[in-house]
PDB file of N, CA and C in Angstrom:
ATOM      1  N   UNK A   1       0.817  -1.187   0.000  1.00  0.00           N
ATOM      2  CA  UNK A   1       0.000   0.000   0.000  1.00  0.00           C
ATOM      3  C   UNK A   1       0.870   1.264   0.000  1.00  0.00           C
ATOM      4  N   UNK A   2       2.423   1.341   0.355  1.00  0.00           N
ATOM      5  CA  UNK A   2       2.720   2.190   0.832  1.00  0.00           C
ATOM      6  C   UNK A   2       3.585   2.883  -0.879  1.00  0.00           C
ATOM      7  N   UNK A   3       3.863   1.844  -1.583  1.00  0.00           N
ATOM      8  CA  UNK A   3       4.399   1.980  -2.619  1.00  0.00           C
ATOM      9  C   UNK A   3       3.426   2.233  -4.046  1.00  0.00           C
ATOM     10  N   UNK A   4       2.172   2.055  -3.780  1.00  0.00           N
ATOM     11  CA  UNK A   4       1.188   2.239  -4.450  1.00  0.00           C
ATOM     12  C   UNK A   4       0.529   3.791  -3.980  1.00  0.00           C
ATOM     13  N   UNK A   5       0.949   4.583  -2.595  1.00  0.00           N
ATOM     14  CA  UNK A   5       0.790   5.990  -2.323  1.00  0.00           C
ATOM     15  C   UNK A   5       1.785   6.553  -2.537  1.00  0.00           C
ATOM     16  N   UNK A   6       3.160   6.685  -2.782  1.00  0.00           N
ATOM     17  CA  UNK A   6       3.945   7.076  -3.299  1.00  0.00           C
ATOM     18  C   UNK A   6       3.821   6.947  -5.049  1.00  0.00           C
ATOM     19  N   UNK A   7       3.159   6.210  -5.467  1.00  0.00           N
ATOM     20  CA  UNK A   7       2.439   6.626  -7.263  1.00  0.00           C
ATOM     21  C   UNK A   7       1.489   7.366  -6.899  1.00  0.00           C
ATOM     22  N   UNK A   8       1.489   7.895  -6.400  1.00  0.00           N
ATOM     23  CA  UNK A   8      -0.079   8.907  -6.041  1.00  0.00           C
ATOM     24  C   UNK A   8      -1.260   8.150  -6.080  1.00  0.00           C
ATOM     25  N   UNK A   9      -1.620   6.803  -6.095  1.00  0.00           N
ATOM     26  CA  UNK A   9      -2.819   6.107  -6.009  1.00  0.00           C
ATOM     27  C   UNK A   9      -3.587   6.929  -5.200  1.00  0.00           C
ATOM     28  N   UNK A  10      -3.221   7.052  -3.627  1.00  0.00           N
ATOM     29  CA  UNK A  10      -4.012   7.635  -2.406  1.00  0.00           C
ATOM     30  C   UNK A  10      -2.879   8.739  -2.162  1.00  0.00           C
ATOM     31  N   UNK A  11      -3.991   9.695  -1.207  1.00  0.00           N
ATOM     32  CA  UNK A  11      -3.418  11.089  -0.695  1.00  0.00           C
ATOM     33  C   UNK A  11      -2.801  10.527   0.067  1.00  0.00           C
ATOM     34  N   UNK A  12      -3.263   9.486   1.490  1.00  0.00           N
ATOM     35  CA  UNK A  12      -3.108   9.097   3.361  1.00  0.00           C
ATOM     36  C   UNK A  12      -2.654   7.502   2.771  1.00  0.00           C
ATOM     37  N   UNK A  13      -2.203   7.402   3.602  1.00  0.00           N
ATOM     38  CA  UNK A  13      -2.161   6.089   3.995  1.00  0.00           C
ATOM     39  C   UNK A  13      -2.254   5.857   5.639  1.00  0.00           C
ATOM     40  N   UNK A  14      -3.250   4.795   5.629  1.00  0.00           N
ATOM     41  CA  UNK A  14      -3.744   5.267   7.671  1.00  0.00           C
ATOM     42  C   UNK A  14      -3.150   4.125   8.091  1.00  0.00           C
ATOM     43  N   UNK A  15      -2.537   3.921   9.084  1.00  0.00           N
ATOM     44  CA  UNK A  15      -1.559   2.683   9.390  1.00  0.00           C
ATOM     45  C   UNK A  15      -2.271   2.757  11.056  1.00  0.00           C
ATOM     46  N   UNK A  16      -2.057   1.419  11.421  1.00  0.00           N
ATOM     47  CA  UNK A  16      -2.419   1.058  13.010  1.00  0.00           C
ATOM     48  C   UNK A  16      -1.773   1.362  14.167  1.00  0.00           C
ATOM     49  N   UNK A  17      -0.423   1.824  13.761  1.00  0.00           N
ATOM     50  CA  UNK A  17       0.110   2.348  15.039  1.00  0.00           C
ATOM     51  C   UNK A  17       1.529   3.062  14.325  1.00  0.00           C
ATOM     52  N   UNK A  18       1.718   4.154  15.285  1.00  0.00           N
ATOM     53  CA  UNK A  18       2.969   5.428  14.649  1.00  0.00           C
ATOM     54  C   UNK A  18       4.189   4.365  14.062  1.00  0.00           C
ATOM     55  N   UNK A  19       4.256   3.382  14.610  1.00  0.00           N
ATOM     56  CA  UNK A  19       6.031   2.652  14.069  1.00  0.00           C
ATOM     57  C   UNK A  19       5.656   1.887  12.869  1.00  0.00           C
ATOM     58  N   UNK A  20       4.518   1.600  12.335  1.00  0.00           N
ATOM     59  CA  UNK A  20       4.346   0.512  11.318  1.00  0.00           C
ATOM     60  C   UNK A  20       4.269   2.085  10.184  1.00  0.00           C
ATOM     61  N   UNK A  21       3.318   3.341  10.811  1.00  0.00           N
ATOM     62  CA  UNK A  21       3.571   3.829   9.079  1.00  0.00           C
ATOM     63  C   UNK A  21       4.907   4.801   9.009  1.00  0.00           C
ATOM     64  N   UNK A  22       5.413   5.098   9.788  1.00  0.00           N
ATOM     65  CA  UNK A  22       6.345   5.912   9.679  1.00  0.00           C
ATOM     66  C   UNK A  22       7.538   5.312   9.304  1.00  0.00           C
ATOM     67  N   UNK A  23       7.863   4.204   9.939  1.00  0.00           N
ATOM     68  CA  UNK A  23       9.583   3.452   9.702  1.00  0.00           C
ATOM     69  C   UNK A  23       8.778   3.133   7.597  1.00  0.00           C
ATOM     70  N   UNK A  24       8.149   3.096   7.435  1.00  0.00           N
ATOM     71  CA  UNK A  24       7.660   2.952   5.861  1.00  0.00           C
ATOM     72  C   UNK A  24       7.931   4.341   5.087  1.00  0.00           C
ATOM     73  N   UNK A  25       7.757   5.089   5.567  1.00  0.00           N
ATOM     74  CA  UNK A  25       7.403   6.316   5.039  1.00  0.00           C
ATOM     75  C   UNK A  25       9.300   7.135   5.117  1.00  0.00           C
ATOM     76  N   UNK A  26       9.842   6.687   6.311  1.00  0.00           N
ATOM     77  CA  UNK A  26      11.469   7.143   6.669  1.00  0.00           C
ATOM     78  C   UNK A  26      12.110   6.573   5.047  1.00  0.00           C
ATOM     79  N   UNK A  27      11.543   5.507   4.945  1.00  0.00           N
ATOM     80  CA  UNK A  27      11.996   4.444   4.233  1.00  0.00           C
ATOM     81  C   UNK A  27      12.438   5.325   2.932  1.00  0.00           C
ATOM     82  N   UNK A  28      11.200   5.485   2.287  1.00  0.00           N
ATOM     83  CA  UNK A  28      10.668   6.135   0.819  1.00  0.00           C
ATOM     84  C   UNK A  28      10.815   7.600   0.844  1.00  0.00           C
ATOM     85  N   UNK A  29      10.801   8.431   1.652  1.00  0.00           N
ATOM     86  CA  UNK A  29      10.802   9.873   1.809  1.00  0.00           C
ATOM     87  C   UNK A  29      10.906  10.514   3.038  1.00  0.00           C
ATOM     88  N   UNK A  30      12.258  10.217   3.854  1.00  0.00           N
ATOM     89  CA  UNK A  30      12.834  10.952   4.396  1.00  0.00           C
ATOM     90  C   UNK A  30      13.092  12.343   4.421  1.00  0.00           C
ATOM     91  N   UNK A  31      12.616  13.263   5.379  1.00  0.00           N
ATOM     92  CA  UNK A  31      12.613  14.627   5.000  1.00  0.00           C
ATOM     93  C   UNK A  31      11.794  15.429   4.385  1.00  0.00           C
ATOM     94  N   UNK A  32      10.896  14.317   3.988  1.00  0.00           N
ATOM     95  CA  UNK A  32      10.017  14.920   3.304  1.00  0.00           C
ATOM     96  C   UNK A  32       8.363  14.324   3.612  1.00  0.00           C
ATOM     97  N   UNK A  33       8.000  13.769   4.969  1.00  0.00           N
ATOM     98  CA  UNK A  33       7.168  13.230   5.149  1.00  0.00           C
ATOM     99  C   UNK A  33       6.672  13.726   6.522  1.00  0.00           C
ATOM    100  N   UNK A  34       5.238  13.764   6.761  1.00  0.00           N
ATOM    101  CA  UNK A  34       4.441  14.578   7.791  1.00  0.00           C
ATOM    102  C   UNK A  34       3.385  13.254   8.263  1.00  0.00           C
ATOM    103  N   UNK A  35       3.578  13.440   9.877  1.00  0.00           N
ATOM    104  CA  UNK A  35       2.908  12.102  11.022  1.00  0.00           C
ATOM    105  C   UNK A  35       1.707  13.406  11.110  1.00  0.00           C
ATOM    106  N   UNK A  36       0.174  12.452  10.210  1.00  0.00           N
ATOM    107  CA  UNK A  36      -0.846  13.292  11.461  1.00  0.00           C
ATOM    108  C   UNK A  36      -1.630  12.636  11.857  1.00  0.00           C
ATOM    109  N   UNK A  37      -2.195  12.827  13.211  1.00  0.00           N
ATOM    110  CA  UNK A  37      -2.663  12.244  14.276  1.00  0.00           C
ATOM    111  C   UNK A  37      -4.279  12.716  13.626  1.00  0.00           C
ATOM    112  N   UNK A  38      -5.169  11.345  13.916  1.00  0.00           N
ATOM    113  CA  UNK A  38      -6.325  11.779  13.312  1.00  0.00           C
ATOM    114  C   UNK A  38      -7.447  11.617  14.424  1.00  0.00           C
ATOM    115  N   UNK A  39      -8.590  12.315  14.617  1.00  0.00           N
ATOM    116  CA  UNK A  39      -9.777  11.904  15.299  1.00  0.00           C
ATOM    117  C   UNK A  39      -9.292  13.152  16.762  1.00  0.00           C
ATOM    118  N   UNK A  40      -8.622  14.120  16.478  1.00  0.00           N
ATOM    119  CA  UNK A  40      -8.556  14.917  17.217  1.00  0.00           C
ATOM    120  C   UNK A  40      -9.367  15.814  16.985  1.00  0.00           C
ATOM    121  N   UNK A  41     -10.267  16.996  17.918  1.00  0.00           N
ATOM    122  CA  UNK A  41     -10.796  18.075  17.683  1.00  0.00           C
ATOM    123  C   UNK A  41     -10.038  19.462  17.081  1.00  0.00           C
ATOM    124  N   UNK A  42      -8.555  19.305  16.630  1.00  0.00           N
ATOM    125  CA  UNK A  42      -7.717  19.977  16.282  1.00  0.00           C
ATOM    126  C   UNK A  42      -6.496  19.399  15.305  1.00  0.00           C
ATOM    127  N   UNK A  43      -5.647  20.113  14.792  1.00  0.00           N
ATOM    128  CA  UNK A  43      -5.117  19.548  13.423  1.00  0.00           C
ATOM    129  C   UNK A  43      -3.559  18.695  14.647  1.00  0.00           C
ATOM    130  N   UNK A  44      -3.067  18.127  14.157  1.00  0.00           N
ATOM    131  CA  UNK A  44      -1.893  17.594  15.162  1.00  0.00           C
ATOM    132  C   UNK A  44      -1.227  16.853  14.342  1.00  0.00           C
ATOM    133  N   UNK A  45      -0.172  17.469  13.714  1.00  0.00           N
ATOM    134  CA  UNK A  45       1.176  17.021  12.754  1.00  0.00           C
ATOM    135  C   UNK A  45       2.387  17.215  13.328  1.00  0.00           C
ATOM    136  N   UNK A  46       3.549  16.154  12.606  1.00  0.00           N
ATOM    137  CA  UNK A  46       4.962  16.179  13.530  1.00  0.00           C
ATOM    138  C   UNK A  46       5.483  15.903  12.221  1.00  0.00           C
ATOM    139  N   UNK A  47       7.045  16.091  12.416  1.00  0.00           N
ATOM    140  CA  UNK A  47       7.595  15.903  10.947  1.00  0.00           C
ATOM    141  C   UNK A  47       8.307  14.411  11.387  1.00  0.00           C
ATOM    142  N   UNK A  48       8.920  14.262  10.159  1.00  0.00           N
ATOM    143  CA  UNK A  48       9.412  12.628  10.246  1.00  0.00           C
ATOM    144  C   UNK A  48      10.684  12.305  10.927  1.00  0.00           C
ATOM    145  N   UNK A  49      11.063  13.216  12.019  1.00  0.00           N
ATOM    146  CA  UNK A  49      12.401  13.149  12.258  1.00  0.00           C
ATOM    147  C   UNK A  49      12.150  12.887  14.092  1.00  0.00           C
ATOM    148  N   UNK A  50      13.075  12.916  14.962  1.00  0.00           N
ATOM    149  CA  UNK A  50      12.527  12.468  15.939  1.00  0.00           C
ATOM    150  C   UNK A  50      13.567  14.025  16.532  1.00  0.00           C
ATOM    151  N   UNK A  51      13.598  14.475  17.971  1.00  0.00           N
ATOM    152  CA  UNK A  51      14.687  15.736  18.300  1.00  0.00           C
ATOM    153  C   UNK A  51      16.077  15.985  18.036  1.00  0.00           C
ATOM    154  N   UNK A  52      16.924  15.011  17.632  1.00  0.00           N
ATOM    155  CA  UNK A  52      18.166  14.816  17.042  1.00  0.00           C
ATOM    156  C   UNK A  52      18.966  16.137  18.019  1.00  0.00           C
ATOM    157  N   UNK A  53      19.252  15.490  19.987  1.00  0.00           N
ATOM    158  CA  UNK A  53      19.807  16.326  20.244  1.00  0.00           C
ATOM    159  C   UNK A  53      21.458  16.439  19.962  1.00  0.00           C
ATOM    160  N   UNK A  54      21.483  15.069  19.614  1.00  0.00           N
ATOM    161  CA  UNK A  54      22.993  15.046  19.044  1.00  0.00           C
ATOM    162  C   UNK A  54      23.435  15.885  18.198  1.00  0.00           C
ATOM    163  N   UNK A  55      22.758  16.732  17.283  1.00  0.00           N
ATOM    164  CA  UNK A  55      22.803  17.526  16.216  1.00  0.00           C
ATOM    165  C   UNK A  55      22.238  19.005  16.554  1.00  0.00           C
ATOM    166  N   UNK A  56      21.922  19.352  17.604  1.00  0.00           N
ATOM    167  CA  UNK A  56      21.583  20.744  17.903  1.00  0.00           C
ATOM    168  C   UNK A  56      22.511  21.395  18.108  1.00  0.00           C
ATOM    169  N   UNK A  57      22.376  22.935  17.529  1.00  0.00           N
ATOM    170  CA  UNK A  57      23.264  23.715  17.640  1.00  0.00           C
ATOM    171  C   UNK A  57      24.578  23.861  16.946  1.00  0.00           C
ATOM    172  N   UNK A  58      24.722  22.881  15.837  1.00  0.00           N
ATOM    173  CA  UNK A  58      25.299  22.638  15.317  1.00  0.00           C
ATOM    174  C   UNK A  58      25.525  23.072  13.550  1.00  0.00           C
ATOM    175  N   UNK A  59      24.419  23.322  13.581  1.00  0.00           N
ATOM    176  CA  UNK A  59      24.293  24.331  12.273  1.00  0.00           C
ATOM    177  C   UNK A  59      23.822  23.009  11.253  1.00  0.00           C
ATOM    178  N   UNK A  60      23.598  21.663  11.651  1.00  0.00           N
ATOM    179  CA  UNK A  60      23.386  20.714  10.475  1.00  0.00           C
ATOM    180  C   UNK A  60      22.440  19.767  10.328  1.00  0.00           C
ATOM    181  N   UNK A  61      21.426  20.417  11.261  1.00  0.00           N
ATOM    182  CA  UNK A  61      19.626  19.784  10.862  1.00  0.00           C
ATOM    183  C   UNK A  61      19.453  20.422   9.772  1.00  0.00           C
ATOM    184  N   UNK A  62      18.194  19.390   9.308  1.00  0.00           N
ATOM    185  CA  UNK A  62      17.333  19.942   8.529  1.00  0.00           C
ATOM    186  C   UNK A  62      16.167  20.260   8.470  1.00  0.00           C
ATOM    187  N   UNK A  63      15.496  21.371   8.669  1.00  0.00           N
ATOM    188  CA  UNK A  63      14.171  22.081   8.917  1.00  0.00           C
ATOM    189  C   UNK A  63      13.221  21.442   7.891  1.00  0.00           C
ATOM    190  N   UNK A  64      13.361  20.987   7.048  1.00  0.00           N
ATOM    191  CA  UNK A  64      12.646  20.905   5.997  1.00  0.00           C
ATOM    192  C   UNK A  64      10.812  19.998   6.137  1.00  0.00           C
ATOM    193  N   UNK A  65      11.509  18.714   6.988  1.00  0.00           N
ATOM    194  CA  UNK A  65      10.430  18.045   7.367  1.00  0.00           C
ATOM    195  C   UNK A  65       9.192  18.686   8.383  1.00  0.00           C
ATOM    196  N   UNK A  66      10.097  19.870   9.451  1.00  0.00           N
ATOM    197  CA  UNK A  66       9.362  20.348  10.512  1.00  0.00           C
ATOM    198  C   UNK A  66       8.406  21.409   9.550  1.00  0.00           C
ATOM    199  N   UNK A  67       9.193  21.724   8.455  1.00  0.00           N
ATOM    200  CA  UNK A  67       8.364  23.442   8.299  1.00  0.00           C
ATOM    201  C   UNK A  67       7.235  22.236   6.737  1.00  0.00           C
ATOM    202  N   UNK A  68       7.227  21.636   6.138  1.00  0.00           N
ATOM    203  CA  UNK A  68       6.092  20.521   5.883  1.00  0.00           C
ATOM    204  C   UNK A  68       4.894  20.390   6.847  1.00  0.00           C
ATOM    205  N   UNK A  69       5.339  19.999   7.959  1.00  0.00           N
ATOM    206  CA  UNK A  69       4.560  19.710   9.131  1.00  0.00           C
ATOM    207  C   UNK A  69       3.448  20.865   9.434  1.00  0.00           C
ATOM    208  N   UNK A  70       4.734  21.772   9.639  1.00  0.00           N
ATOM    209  CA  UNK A  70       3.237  23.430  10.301  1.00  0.00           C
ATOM    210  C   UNK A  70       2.556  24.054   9.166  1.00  0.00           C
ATOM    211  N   UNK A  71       2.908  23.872   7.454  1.00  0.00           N
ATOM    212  CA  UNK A  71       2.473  24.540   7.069  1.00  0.00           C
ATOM    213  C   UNK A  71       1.307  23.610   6.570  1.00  0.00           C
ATOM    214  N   UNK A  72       0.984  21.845   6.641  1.00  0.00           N
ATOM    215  CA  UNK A  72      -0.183  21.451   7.126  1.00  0.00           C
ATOM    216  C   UNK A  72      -0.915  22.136   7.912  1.00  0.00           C
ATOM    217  N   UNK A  73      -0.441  21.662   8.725  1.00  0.00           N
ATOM    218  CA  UNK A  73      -1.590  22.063  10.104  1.00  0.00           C
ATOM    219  C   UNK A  73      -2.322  23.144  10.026  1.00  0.00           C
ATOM    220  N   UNK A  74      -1.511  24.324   9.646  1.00  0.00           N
ATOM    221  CA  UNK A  74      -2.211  25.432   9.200  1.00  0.00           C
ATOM    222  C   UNK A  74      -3.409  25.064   7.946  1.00  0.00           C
ATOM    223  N   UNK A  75      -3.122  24.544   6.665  1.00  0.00           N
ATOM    224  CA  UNK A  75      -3.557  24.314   5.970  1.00  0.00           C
ATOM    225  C   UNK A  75      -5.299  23.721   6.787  1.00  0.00           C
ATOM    226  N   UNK A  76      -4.567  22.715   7.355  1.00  0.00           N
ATOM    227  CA  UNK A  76      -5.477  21.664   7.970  1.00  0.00           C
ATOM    228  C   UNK A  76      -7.019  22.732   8.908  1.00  0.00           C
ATOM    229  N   UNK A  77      -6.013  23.716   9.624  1.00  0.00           N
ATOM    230  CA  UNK A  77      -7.012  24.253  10.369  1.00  0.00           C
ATOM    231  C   UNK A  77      -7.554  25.299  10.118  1.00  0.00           C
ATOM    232  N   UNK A  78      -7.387  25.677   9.008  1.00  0.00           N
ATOM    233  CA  UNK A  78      -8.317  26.762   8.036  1.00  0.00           C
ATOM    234  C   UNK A  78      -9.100  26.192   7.120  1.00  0.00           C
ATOM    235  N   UNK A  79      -9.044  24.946   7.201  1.00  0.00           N
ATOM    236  CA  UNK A  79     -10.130  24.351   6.642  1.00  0.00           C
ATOM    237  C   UNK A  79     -11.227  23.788   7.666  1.00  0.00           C
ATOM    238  N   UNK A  80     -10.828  23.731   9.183  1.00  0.00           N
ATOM    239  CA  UNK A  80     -11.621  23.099  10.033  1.00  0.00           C
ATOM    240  C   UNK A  80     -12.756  24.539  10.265  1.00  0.00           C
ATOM    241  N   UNK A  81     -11.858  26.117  10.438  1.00  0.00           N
ATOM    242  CA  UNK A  81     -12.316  26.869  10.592  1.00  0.00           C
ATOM    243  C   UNK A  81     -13.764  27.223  10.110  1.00  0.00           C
TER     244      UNK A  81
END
């Protein structure tokens, strides 16, 4: 399923628990993939990376997955609006 949403078949792919769709998703698009939590009264997205304090402050994260993430949510909650 997960390689058949990466052809754009489906937008979501809804998986049963955070480690079965995400270690899939790290897999295929690292950096470029957004966790959202569904059946909340509010939008609730995380990016695909976990805090990487080993790498803070260091000048050599990459924002890319986090700023994916908020500009969902936003998306997400101007549509709930």
């Amino acid at each position: 399923v997960f390689v058949r949403a990466m052809r754009g078949e489906f937008d979501a792919v809804l998986a049963p628990y955070h480690d079965v769709g995400m270690t899939a998703i790290k897999v295929a698009a690292f950096g470029r993939a957004v966790n959202v939590t569904l059946g909340l009264p509010f939008p609730r997205t995380s990016p695909d990376h976990g805090t990487a304090f080993d790498i803070a402050g260091t000048g050599t994260a990459d924002a890319g997955s986090m700023r994916i993430a908020l500009e969902l949510a936003v998306r997400l909650a101007r549509r709930a609006a």
